[in-house]
N, C-alpha and C. Protein backbone atom coordinates (compact mmCIF):
# COMPACT_ATOMS: atom_id res chain seq x y z
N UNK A 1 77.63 82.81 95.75
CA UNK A 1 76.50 83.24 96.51
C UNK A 1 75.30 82.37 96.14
N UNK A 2 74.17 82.54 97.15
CA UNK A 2 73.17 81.48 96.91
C UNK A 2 72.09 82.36 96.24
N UNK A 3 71.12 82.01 95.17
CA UNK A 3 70.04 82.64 94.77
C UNK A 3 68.80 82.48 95.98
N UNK A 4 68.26 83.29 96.05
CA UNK A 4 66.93 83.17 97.01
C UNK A 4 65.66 82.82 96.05
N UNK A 5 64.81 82.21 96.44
CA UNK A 5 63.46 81.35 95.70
C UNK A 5 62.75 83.09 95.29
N UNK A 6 62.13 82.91 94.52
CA UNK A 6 61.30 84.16 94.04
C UNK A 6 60.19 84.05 95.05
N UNK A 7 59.99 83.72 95.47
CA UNK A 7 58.38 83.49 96.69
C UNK A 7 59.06 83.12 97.80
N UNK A 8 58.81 83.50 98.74
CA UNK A 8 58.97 83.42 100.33
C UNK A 8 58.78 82.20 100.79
N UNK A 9 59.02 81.92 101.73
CA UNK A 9 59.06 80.63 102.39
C UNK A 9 57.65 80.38 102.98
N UNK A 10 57.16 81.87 103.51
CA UNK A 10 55.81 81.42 104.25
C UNK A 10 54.17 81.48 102.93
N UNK A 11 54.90 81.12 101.83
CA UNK A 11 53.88 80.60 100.74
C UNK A 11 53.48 81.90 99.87
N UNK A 12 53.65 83.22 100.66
CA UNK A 12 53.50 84.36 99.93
C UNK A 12 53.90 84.49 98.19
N UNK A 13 53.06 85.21 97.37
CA UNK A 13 53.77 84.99 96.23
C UNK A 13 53.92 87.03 96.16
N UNK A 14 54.97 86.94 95.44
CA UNK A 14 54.94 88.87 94.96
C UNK A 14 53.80 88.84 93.85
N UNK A 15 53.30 90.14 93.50
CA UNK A 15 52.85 90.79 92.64
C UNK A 15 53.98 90.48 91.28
N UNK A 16 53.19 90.54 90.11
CA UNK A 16 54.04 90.18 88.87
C UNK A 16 54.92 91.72 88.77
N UNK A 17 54.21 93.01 88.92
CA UNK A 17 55.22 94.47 88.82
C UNK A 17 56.29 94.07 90.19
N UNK A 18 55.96 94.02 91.49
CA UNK A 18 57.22 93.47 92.48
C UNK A 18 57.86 92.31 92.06
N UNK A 19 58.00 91.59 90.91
CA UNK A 19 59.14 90.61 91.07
C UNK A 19 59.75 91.02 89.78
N UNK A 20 58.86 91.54 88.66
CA UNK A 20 60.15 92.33 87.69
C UNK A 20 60.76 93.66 88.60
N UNK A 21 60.23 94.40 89.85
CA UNK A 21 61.05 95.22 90.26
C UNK A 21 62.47 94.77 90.98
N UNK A 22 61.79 93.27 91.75
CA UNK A 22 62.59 92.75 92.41
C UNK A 22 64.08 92.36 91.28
N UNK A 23 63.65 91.46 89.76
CA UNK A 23 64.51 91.06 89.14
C UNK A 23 65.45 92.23 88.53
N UNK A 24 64.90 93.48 88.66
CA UNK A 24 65.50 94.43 87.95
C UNK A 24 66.63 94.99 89.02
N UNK A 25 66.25 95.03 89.98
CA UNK A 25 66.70 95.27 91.59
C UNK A 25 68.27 94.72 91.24
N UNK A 26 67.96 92.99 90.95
CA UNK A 26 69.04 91.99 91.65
C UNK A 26 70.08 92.04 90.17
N UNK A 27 69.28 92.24 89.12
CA UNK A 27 70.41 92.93 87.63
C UNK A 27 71.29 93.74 88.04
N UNK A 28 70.33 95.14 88.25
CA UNK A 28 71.38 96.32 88.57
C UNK A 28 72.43 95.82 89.53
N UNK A 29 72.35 95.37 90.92
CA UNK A 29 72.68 94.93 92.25
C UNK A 29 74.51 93.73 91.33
N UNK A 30 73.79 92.90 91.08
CA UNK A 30 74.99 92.31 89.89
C UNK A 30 76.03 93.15 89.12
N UNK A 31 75.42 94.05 88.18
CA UNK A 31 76.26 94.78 87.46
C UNK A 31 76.90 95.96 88.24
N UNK A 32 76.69 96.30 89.47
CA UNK A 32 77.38 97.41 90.41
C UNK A 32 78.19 96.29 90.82
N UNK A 33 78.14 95.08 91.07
CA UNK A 33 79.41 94.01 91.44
C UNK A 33 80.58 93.60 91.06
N UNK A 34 80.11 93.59 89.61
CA UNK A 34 80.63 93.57 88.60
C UNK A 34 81.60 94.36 88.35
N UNK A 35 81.44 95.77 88.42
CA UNK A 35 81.68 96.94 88.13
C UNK A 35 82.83 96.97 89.13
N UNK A 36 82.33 97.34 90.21
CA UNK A 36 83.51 97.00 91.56
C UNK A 36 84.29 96.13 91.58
N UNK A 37 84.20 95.21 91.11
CA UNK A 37 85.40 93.91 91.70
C UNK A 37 86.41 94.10 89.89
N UNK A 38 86.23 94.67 88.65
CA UNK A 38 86.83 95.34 87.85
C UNK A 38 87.57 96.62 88.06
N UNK A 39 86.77 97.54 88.98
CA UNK A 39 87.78 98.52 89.44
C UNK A 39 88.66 97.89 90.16
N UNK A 40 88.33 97.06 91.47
CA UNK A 40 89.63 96.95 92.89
C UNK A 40 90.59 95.98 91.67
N UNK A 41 90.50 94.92 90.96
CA UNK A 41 91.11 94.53 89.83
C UNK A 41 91.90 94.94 89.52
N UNK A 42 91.81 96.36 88.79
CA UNK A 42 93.04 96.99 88.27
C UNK A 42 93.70 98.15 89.54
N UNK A 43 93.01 98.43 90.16
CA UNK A 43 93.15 99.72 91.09
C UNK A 43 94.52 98.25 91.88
N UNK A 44 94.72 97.27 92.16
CA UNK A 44 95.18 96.31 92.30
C UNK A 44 96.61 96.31 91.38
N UNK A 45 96.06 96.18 90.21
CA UNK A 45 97.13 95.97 88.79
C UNK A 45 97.71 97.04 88.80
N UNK A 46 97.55 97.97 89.62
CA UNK A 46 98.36 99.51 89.40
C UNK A 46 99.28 99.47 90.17
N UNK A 47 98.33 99.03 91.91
CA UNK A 47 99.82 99.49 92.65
C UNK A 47 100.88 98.25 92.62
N UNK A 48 100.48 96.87 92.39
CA UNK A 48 101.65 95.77 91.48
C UNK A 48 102.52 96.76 90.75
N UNK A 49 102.27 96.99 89.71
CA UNK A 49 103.10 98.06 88.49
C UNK A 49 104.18 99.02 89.35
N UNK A 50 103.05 99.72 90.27
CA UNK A 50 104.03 100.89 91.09
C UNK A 50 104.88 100.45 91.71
N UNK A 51 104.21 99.23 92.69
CA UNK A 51 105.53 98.05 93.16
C UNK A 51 107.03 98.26 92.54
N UNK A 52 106.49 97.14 91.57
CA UNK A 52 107.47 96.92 90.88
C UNK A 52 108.35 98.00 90.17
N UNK A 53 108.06 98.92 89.58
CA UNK A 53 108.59 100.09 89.27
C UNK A 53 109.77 100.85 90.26
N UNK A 54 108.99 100.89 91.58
CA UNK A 54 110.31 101.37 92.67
C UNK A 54 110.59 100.71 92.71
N UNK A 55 110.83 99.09 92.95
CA UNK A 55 111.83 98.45 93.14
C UNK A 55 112.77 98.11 92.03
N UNK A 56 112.55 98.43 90.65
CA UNK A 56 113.78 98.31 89.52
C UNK A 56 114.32 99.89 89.56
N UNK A 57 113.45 100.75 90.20
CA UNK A 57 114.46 102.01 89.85
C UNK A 57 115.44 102.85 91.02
N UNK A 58 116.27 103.53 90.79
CA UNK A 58 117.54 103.65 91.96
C UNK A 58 116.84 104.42 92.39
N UNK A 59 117.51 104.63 94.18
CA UNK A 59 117.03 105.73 95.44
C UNK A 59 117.17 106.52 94.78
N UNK A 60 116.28 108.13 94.84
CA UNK A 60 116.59 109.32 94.79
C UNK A 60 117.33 109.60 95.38
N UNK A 61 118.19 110.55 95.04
CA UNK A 61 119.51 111.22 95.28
C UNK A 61 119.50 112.26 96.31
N UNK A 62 118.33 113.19 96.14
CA UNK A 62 118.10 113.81 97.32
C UNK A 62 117.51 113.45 98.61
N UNK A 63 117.18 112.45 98.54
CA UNK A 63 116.79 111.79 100.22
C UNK A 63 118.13 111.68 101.12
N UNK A 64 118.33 111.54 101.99
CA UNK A 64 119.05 111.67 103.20
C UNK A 64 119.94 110.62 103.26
N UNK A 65 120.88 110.11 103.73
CA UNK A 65 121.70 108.88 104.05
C UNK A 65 121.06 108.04 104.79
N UNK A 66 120.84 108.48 106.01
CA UNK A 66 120.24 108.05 107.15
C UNK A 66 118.75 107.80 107.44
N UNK A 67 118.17 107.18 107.75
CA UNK A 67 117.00 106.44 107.71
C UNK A 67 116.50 107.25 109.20
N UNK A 68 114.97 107.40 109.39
CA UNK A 68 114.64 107.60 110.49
C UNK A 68 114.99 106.98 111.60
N UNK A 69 115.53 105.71 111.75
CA UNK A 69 115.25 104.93 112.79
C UNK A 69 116.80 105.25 113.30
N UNK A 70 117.76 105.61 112.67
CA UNK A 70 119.17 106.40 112.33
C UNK A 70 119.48 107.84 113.50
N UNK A 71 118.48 108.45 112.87
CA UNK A 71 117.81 110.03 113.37
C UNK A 71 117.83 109.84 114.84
N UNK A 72 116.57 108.63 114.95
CA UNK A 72 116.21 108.48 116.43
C UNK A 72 117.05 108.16 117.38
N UNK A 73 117.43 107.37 117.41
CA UNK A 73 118.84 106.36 117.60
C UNK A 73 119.79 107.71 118.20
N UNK A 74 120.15 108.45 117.17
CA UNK A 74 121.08 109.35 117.78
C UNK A 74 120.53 110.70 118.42
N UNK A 75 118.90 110.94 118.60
CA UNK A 75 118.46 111.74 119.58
C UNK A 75 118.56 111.02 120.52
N UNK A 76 118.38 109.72 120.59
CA UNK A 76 117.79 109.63 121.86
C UNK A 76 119.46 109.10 122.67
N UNK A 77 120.46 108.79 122.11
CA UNK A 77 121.98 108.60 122.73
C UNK A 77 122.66 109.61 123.25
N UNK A 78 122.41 111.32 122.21
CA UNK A 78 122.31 112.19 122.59
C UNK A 78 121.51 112.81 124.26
N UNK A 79 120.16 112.78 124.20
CA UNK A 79 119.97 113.14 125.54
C UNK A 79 120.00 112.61 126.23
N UNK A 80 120.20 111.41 126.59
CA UNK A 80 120.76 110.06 127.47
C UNK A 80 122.10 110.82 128.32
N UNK A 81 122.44 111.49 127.06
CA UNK A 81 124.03 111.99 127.70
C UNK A 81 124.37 113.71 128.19
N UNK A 82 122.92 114.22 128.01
CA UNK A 82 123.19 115.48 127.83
C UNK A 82 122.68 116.22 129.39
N UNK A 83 123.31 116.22 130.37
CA UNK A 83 122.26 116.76 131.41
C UNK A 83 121.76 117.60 131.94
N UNK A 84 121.80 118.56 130.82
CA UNK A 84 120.74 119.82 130.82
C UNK A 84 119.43 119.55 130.10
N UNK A 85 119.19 118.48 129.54
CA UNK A 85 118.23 118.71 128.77
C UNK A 85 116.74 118.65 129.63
N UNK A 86 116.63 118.45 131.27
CA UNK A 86 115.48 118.37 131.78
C UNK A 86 115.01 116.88 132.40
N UNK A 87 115.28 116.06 131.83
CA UNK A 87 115.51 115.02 131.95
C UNK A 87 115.71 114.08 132.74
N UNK A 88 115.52 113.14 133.66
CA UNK A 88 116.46 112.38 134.44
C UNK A 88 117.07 111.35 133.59
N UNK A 89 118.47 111.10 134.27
CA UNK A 89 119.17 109.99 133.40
C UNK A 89 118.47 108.57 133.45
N UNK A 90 118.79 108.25 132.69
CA UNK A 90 118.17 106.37 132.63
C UNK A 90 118.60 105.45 133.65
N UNK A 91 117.62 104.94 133.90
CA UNK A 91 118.23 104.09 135.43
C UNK A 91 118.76 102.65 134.84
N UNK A 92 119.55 102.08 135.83
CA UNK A 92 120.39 101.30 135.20
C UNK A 92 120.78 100.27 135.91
């Protein structure tokens, strides 16, 4: 990022209390940056870890065989074929 000149362009100068408010301003303003780009950092380094973690450890056992896309697949072959369900058949 670029620093901005302590005095304005149109020759103005601040008050000596407005430019330690200003410098105190652009400290704090830094160290909340700081602060943030250390959290997303690790908040980062975590879900890596979690990553990696499900992928070295086996499927749970109680989840299903069949995958949603599985599920769908056979609703929708199902009422394709069923002709009560309301439906018109698929045109073809």
């Amino acid at each position: 990022m670029t620093d901005t000149p302590s005095s304005s362009s149109s020759g103005t100068r601040l008050s000596p209390k407005a430019e330690t408010a200003r410098a105190e301003r652009a400290a704090r303003q830094a160290a909340a940056l700081r602060a943030n780009l250390r959290r997303r950092k690790q908040q980062a380094r975590s879900r890596e870890e979690m990553e990696a973690e499900a992928a070295l450890s086996p499927p749970d056992a109680s989840s299903s065989p069949s995958g949603p896309d599985e599920r769908t697949a056979r609703q929708t072959s199902s009422a394709q074929n069923d002709p009560d369900n309301g439906d018109m058949p698929p045109c073809q």
